[in-house]
N, C-alpha and C. Protein backbone atom coordinates (compact mmCIF):
# COMPACT_ATOMS: atom_id res chain seq x y z
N UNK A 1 -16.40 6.94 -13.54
CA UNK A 1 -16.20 6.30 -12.25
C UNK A 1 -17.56 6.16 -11.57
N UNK A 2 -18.02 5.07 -11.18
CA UNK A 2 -18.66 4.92 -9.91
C UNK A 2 -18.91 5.32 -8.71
N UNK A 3 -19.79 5.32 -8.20
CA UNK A 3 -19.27 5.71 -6.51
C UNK A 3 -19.26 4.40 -5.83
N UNK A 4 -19.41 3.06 -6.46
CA UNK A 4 -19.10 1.72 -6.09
C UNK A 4 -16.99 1.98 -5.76
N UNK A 5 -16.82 2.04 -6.89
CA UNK A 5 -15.17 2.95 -7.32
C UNK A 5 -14.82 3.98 -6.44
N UNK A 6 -15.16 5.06 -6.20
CA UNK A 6 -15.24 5.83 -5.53
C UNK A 6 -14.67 5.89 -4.11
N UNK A 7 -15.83 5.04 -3.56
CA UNK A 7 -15.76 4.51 -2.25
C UNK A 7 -14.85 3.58 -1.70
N UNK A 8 -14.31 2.74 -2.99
CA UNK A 8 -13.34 1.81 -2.40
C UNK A 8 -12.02 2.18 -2.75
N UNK A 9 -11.63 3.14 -3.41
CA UNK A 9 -10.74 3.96 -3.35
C UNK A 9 -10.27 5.05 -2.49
N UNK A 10 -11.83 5.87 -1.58
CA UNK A 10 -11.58 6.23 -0.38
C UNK A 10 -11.35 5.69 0.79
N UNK A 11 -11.99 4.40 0.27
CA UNK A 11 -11.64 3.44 1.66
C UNK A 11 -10.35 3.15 2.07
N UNK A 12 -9.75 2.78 0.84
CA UNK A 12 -8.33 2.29 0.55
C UNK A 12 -7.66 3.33 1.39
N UNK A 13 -7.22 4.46 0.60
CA UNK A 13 -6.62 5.37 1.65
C UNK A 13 -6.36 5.48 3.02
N UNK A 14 -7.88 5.47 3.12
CA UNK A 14 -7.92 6.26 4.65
C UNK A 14 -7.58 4.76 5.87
N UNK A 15 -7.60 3.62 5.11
CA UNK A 15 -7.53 2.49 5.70
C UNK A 15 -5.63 1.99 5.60
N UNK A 16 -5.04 2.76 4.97
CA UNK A 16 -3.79 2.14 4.85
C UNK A 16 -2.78 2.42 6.06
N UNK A 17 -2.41 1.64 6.78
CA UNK A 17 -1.36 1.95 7.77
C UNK A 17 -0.77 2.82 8.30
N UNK A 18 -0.11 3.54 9.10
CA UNK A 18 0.77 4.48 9.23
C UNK A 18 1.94 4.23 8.43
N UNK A 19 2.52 5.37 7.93
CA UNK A 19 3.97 5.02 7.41
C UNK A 19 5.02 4.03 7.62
N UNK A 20 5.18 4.03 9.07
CA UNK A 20 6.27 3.32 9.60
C UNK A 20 5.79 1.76 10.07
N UNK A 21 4.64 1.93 9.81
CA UNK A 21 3.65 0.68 10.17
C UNK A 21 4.17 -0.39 8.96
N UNK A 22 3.85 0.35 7.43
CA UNK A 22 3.75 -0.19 6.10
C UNK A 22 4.75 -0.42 5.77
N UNK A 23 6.35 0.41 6.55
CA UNK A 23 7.70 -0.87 6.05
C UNK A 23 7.87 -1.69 7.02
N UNK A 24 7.31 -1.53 8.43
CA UNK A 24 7.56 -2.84 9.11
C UNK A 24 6.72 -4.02 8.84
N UNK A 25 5.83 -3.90 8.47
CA UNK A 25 4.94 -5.12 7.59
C UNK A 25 5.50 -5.51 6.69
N UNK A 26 5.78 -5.03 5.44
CA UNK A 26 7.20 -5.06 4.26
C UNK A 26 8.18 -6.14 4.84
N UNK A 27 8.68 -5.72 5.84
CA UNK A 27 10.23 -6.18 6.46
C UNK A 27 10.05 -7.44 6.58
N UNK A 28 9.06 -7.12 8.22
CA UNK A 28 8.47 -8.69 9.11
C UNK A 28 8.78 -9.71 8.03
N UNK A 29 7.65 -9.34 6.53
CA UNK A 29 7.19 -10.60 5.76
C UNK A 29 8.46 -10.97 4.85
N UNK A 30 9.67 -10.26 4.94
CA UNK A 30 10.80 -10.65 4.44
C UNK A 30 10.71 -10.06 3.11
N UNK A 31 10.14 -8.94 2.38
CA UNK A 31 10.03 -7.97 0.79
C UNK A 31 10.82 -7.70 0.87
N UNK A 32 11.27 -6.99 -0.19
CA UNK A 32 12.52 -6.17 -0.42
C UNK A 32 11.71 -5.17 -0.84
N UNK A 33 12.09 -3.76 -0.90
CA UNK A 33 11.49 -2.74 -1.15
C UNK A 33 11.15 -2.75 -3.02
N UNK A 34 12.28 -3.06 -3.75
CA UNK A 34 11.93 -3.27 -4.99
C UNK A 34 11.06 -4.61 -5.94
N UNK A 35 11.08 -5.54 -4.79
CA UNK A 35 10.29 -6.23 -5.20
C UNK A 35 8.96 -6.14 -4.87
N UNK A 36 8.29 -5.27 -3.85
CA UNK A 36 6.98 -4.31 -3.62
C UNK A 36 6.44 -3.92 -4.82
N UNK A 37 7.87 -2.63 -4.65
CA UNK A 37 7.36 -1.89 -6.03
C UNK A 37 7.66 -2.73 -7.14
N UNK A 38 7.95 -3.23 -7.57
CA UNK A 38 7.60 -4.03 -8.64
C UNK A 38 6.36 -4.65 -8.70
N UNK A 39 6.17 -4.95 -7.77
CA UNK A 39 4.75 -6.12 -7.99
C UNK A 39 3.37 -4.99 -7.99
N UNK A 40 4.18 -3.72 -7.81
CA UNK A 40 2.86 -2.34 -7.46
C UNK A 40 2.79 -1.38 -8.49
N UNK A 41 4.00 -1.71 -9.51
CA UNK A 41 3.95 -1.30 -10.36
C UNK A 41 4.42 0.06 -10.34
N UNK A 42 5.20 0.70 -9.11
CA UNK A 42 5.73 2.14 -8.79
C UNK A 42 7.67 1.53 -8.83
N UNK A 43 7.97 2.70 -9.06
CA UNK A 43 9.31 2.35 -8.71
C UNK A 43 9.99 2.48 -7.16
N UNK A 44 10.67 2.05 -6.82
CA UNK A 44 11.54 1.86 -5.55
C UNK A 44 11.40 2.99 -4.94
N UNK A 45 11.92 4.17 -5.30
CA UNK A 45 11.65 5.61 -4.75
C UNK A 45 10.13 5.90 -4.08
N UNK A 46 9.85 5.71 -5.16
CA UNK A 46 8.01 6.06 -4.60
C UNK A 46 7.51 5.33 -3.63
N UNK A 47 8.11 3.80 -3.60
CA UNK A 47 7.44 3.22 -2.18
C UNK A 47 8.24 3.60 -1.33
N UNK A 48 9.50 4.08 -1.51
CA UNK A 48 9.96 4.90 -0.37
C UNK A 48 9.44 5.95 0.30
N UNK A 49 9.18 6.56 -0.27
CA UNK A 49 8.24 8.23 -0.03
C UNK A 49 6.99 7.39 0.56
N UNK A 50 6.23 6.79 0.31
CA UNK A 50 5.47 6.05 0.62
C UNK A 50 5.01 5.43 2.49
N UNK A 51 6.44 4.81 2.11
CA UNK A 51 6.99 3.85 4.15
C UNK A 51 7.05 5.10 4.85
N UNK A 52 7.85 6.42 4.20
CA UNK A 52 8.43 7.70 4.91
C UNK A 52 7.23 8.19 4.98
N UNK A 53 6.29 8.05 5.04
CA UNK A 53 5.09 9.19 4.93
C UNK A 53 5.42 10.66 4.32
N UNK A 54 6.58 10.44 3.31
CA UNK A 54 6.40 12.17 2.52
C UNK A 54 5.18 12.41 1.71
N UNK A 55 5.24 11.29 0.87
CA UNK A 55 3.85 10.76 0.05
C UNK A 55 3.00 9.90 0.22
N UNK A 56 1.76 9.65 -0.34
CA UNK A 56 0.74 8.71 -0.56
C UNK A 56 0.51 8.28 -1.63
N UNK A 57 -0.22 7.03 -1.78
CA UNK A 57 -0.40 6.59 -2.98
C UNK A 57 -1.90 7.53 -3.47
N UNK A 58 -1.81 7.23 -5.09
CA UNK A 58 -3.03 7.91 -5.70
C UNK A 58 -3.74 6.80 -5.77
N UNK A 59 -5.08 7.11 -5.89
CA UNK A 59 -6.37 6.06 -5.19
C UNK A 59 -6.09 4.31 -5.79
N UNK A 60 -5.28 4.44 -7.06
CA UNK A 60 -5.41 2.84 -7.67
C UNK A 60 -4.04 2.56 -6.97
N UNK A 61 -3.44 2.91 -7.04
CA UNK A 61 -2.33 2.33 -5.95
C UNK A 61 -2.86 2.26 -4.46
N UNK A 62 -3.36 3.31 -4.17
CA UNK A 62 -3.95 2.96 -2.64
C UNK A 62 -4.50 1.66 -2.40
N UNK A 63 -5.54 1.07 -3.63
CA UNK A 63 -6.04 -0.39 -3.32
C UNK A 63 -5.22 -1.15 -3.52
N UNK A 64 -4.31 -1.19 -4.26
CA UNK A 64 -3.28 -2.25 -4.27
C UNK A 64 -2.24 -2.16 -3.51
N UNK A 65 -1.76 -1.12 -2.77
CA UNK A 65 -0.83 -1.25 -1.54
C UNK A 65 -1.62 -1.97 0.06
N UNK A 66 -3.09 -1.20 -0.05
CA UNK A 66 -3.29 -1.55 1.23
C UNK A 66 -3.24 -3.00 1.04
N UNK A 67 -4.13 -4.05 -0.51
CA UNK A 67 -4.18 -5.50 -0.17
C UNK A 67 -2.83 -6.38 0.07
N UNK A 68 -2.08 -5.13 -0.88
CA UNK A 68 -0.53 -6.23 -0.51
C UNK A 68 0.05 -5.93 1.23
N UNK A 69 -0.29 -5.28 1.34
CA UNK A 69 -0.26 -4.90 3.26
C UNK A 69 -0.72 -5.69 3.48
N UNK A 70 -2.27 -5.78 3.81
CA UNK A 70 -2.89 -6.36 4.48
C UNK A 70 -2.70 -8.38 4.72
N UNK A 71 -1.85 -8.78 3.32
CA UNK A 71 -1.84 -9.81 2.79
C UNK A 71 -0.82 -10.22 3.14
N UNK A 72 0.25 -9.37 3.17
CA UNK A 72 1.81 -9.38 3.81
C UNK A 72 1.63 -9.72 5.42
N UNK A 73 0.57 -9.20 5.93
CA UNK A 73 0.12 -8.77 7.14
C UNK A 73 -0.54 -9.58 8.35
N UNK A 74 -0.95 -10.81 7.03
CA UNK A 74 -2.22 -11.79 7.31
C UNK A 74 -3.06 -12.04 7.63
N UNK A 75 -3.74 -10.79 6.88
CA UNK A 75 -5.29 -10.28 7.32
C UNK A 75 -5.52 -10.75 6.16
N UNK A 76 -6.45 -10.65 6.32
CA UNK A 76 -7.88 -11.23 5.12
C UNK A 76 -8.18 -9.82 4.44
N UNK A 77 -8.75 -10.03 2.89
CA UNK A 77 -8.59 -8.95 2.63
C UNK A 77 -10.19 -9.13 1.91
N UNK A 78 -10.41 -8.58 1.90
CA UNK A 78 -12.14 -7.67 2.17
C UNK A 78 -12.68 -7.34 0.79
């Protein structure tokens, strides 16, 4: 790993929404929870734990949840 890698994997994290933030973004944009996780490559459960803030994603999911957020979101993504 990099610290190019590294860094944008810490970024990811610490940049991803609040819990309840990340299924109302989900919702707003009309997802279904399994079609998320599908496209994230986790199953349904896990992006549940996920919206609930029980869990977090691990750093390669972290970049790919926050862009599908952010994208869902209609932010520009970085």
């Amino acid at each position: 790993m990099t610290i190019d890698q590294l860094i944008t994997e810490v970024r990811a994290q610490r940049n991803l929404p609040p819990p309840t933030m990340r299924r109302a973004i989900r919702q707003a944009a009309g997802v279904s929870m399994p079609r998320l996780a599908g496209a994230l490559g986790v199953s349904t459960p896990t992006l549940h734990h996920w919206e609930i803030g029980t869990r977090n994603p691990r750093p390669a999911h972290a970049i790919a949840y926050n862009e599908a957020l952010r994208a869902l979101h209609g932010e520009p993504i970085a």
